[in-house]
N, C-alpha and C. Protein backbone atom coordinates (compact mmCIF):
# COMPACT_ATOMS: atom_id res chain seq x y z
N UNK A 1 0.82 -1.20 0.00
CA UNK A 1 0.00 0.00 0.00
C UNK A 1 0.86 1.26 0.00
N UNK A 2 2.22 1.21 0.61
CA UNK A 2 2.82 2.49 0.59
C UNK A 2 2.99 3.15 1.53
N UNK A 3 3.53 4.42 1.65
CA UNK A 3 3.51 5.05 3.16
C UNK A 3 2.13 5.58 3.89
N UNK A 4 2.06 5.65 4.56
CA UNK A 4 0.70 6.07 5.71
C UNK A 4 0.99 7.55 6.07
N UNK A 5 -0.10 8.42 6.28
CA UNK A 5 0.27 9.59 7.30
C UNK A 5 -1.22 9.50 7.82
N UNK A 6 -0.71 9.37 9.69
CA UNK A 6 -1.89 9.51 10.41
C UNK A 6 -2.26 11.46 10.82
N UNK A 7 -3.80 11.38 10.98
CA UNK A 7 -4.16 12.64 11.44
C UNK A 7 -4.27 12.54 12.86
N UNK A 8 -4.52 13.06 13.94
CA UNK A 8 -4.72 13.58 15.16
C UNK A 8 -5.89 12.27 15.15
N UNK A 9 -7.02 12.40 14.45
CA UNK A 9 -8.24 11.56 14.85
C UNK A 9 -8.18 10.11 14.85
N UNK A 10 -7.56 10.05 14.06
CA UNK A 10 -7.07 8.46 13.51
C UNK A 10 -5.70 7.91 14.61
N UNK A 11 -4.78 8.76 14.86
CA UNK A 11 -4.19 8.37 16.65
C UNK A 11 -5.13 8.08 17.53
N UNK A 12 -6.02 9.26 17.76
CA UNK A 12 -6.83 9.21 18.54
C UNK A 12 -7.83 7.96 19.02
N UNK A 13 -8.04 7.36 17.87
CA UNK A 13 -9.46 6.24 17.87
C UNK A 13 -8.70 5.08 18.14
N UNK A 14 -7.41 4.86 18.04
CA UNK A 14 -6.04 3.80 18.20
C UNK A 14 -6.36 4.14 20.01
N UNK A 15 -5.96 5.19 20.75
CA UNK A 15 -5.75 5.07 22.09
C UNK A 15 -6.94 5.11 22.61
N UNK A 16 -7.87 5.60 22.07
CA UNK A 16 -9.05 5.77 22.95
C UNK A 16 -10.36 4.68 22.22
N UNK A 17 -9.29 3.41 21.67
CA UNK A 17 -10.17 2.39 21.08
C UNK A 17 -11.67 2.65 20.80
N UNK A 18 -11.71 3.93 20.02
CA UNK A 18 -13.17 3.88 19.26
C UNK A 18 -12.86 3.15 17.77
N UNK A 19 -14.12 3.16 17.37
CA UNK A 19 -14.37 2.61 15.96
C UNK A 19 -13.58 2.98 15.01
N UNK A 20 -12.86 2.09 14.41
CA UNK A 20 -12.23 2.36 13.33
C UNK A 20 -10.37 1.81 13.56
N UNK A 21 -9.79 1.85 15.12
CA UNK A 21 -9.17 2.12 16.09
C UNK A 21 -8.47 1.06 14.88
N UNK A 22 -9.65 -0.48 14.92
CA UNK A 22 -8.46 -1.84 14.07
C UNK A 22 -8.37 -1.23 12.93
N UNK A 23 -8.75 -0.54 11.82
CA UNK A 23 -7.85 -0.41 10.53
C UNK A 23 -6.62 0.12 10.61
N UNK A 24 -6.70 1.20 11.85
CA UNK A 24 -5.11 2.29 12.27
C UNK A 24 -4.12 1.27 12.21
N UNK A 25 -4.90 0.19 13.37
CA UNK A 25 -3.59 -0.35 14.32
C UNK A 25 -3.42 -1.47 12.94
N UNK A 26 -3.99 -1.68 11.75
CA UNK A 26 -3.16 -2.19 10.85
C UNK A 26 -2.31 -2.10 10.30
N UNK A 27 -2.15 -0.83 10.31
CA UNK A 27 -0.34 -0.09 9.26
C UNK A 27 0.30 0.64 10.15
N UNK A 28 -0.14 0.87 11.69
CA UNK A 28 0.08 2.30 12.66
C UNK A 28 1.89 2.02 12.25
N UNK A 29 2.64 0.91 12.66
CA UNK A 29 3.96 0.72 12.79
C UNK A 29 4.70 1.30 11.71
N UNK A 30 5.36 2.43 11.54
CA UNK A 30 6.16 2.93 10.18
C UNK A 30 5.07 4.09 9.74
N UNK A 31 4.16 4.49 10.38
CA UNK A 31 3.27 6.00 9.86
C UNK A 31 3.69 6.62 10.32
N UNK A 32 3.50 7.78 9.44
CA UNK A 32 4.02 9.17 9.88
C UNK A 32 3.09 10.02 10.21
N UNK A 33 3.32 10.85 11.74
CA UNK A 33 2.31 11.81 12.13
C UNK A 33 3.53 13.23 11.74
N UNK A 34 2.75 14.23 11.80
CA UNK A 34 3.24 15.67 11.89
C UNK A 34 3.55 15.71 13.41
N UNK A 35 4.13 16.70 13.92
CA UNK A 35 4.47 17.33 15.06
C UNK A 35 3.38 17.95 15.58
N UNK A 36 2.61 18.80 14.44
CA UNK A 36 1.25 19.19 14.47
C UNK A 36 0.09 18.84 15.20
N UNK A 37 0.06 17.61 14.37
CA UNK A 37 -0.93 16.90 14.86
C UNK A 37 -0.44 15.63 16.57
N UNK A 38 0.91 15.58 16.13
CA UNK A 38 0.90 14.74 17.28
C UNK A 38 0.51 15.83 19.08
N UNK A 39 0.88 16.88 18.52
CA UNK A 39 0.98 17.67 19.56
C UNK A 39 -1.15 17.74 20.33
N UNK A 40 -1.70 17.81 18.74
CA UNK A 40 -2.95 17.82 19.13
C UNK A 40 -3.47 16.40 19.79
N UNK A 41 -2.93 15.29 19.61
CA UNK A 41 -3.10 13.30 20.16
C UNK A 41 -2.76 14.17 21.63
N UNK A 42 -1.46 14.64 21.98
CA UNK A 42 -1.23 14.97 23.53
C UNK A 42 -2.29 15.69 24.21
N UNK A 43 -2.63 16.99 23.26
CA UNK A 43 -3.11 17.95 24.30
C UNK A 43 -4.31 16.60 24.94
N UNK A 44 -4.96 16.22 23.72
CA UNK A 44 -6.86 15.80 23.62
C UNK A 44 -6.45 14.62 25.00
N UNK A 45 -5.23 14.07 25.16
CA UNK A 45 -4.76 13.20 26.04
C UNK A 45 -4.76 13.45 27.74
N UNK A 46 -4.51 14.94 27.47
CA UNK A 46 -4.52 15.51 29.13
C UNK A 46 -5.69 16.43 29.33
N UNK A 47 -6.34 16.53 28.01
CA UNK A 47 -8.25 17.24 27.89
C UNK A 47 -8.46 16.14 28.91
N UNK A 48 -8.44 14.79 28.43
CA UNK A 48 -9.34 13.78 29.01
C UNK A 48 -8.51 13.29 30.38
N UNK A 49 -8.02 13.73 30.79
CA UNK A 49 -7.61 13.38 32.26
C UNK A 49 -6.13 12.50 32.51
N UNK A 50 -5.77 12.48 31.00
CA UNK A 50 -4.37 11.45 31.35
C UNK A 50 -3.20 12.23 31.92
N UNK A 51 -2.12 11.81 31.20
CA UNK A 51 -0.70 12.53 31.06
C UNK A 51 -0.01 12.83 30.30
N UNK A 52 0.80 14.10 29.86
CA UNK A 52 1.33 13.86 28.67
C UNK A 52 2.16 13.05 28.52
N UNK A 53 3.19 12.25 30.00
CA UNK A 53 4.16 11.42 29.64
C UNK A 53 3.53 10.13 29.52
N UNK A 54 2.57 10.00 29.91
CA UNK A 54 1.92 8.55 29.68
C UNK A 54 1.27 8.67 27.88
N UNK A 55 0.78 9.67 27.48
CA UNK A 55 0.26 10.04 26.20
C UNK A 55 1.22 9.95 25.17
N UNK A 56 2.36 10.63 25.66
CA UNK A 56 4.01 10.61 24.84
C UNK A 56 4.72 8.68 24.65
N UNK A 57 4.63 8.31 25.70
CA UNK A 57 5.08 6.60 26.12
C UNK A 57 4.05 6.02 25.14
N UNK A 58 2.81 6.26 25.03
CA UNK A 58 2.29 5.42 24.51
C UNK A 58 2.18 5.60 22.72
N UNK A 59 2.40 6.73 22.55
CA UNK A 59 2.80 7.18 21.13
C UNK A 59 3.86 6.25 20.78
N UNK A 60 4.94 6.68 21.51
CA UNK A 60 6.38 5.94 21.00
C UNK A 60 6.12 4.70 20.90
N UNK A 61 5.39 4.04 21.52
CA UNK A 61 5.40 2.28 21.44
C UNK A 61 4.76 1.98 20.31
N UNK A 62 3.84 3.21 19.45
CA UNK A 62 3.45 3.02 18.22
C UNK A 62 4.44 2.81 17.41
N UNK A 63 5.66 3.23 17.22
CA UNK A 63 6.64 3.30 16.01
C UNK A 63 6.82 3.76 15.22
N UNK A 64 5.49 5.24 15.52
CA UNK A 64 5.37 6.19 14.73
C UNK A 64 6.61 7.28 13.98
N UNK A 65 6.88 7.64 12.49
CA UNK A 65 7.39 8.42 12.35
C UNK A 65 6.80 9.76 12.71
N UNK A 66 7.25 10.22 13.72
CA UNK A 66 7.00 12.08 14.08
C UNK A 66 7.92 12.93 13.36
N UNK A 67 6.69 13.86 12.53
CA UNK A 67 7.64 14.51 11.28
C UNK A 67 7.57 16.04 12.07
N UNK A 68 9.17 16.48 11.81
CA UNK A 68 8.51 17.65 12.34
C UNK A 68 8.40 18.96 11.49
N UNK A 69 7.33 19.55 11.91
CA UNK A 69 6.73 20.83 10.79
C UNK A 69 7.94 21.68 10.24
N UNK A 70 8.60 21.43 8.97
CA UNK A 70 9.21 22.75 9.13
C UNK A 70 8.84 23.84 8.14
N UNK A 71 9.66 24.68 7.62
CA UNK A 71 9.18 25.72 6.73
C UNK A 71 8.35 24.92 5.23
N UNK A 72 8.99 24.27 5.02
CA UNK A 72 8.04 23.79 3.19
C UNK A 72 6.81 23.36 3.78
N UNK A 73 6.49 22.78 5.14
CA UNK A 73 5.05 22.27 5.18
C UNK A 73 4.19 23.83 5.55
N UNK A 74 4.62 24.15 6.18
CA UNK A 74 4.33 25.89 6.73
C UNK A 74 3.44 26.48 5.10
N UNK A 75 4.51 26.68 4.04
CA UNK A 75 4.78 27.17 3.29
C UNK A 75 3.34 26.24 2.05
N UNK A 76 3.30 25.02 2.35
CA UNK A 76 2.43 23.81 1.56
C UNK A 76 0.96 24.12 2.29
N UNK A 77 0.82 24.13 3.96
CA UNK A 77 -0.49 24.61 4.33
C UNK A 77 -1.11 25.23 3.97
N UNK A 78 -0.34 26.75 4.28
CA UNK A 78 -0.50 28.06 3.53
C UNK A 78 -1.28 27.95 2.29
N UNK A 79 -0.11 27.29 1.11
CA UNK A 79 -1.11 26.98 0.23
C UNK A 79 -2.16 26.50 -0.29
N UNK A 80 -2.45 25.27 1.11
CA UNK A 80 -4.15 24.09 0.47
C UNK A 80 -5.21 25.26 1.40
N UNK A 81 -5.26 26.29 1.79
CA UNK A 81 -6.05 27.07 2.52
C UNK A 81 -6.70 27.34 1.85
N UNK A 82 -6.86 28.27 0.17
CA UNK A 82 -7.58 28.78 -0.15
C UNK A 82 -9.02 27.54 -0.75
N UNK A 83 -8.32 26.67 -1.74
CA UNK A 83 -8.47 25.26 -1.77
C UNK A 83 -9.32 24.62 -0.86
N UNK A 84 -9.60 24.58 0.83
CA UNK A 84 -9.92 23.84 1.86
C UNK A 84 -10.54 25.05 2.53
N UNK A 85 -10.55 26.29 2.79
CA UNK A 85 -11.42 26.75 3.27
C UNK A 85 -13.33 26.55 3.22
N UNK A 86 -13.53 26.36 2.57
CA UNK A 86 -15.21 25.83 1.95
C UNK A 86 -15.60 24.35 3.32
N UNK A 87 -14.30 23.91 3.34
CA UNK A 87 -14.82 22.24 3.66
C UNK A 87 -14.81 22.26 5.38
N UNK A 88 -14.09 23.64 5.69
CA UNK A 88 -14.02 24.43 7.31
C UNK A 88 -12.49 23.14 7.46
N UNK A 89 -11.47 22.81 6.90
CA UNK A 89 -9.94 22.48 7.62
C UNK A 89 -9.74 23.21 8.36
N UNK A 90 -9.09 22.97 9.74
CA UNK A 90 -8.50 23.66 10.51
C UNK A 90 -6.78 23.69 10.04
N UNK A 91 -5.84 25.03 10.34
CA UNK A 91 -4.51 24.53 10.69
C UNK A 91 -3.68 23.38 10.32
N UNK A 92 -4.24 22.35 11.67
CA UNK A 92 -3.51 20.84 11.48
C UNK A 92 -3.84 19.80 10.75
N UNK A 93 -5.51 20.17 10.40
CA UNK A 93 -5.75 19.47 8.79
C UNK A 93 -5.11 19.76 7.56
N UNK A 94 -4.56 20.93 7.53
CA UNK A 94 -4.08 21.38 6.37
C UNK A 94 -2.68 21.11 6.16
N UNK A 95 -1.72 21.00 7.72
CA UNK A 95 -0.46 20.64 8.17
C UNK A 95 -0.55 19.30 7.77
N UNK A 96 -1.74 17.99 8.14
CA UNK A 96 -1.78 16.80 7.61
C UNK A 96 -1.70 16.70 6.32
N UNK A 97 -2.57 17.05 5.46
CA UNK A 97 -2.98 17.16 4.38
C UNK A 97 -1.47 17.54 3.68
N UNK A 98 -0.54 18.54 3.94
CA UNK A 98 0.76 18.69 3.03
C UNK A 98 1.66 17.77 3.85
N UNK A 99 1.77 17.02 4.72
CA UNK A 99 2.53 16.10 5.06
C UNK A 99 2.69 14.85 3.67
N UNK A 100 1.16 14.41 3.68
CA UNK A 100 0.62 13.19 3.00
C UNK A 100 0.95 13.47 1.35
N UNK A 101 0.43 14.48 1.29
CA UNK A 101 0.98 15.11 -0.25
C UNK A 101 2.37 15.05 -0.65
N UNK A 102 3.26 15.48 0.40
CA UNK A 102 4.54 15.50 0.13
C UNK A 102 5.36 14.31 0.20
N UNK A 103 4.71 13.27 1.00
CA UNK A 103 5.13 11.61 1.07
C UNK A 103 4.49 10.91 0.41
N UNK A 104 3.63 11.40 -0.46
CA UNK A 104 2.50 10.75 -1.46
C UNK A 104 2.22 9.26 -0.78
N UNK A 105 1.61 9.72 0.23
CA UNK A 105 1.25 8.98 1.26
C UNK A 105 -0.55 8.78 1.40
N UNK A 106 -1.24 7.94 1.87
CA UNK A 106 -2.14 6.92 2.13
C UNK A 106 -2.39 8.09 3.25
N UNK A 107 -3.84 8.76 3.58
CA UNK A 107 -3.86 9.58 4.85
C UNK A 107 -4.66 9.03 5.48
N UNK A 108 -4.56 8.65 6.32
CA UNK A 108 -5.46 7.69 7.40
C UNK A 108 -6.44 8.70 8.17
N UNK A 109 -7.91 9.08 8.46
CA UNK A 109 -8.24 10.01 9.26
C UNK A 109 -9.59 8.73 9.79
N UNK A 110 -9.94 9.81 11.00
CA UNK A 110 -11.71 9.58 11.26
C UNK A 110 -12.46 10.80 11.06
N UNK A 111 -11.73 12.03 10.16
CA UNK A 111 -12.63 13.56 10.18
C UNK A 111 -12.71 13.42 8.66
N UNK A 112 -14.98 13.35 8.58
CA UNK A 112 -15.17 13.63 7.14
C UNK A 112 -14.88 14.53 6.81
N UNK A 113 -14.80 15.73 7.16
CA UNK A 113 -14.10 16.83 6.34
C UNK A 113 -13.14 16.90 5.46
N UNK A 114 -12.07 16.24 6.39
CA UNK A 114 -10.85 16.19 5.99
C UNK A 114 -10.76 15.15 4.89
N UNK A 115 -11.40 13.89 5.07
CA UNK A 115 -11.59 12.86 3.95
C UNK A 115 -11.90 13.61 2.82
N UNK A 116 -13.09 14.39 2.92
CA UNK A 116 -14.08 14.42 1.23
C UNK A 116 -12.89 15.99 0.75
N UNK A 117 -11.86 16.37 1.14
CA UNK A 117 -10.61 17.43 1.16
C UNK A 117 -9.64 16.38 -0.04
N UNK A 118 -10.01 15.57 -0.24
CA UNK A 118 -8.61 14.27 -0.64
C UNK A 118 -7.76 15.09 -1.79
N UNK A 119 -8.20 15.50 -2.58
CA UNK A 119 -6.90 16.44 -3.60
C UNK A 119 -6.15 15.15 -3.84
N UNK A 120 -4.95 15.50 -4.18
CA UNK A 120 -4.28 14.28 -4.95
C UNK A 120 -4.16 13.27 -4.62
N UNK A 121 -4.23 12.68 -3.05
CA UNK A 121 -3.82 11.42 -2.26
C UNK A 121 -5.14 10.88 -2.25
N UNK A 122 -4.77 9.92 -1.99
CA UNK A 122 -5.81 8.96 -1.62
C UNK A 122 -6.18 8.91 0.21
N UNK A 123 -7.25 9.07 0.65
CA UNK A 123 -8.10 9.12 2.02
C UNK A 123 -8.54 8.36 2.50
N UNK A 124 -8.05 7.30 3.67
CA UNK A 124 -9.02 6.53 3.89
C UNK A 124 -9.92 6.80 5.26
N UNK A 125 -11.39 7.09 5.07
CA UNK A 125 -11.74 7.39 6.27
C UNK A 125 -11.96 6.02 7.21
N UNK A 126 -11.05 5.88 8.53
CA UNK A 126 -11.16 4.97 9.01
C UNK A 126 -12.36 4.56 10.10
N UNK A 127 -13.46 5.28 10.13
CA UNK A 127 -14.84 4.24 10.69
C UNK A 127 -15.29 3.98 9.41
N UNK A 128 -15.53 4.52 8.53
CA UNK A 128 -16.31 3.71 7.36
C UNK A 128 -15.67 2.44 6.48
N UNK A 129 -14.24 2.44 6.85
CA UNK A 129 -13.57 1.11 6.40
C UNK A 129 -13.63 0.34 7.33
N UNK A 130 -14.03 0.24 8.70
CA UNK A 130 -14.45 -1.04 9.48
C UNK A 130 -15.64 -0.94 9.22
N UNK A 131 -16.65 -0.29 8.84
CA UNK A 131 -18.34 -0.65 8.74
C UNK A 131 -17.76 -1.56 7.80
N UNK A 132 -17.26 -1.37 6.55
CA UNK A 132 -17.81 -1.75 4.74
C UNK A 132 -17.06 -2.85 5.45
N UNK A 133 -15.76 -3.36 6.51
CA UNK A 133 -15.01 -4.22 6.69
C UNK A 133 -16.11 -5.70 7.40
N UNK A 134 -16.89 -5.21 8.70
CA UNK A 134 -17.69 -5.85 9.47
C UNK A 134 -19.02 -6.24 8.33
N UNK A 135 -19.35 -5.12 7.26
CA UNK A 135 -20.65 -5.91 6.37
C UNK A 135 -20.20 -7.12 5.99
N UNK A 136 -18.44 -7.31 5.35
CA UNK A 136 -18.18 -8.40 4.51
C UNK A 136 -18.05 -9.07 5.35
N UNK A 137 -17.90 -9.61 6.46
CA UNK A 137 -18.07 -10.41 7.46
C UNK A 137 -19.05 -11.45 7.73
């Protein structure tokens, strides 16, 4: 399949085992998050009462590549804004979104927004690939 880039939501449904959580934890090992977004997996981690070093520990045991933001993604956001404003991207959707572009990478999310945003990559929204997964079942 190629390289992976996870969003914030798609970490998210991995630690906080909601729906969708098993397609992540199928490729999670060798994906790449942004700095961006990993930063947003932490905050939503100590929103909900954890820790960030327990939130951070449990990232790392993913095997995640953490990319970190620098000027060309800055510079790549910037640009999918005008593009993605309509669909309401925030920021770190747009920080995802030129990650995946630039690794012509597989973007793993659970935010329709950000899915029906797909532009050149391919999107997989991960609760609707365990529904269509559990029908063939």
């Amino acid at each position: 399949m190629g390289r992976i880039v996870l969003d914030a939501s798609a970490l998210l449904a991995v630690l906080l085992q909601e729906r969708g959580a098993e397609i992540v934890e199928e490729r999670v090992a060798g994906a790449a998050i942004s700095t961006v977004n990993y930063s947003e997996v932490l905050k939503k981690a100590v929103e909900k009462g954890g820790t960030l070093e327990a939130a951070a520990s449990v990232v790392r045991s993913l095997q995640l590549d953490i990319v970190p933001f620098e000027e060309w993604n800055a510079r790549e956001a910037a640009r999918l804004y005008p593009e993605t404003k309509d669909k309401g991207l925030s920021f770190a959707d747009r920080a995802c979104l030129a990650l995946a572009i630039e690794q012509k990478a597989v973007l793993y999310t659970a935010d329709r927004r950000l899915a029906e945003s797909a532009g050149p990559i391919r999107i997989v929204l991960v609760r609707h690939e365990a529904e269509r997964k559990a029908k063939k079942k």
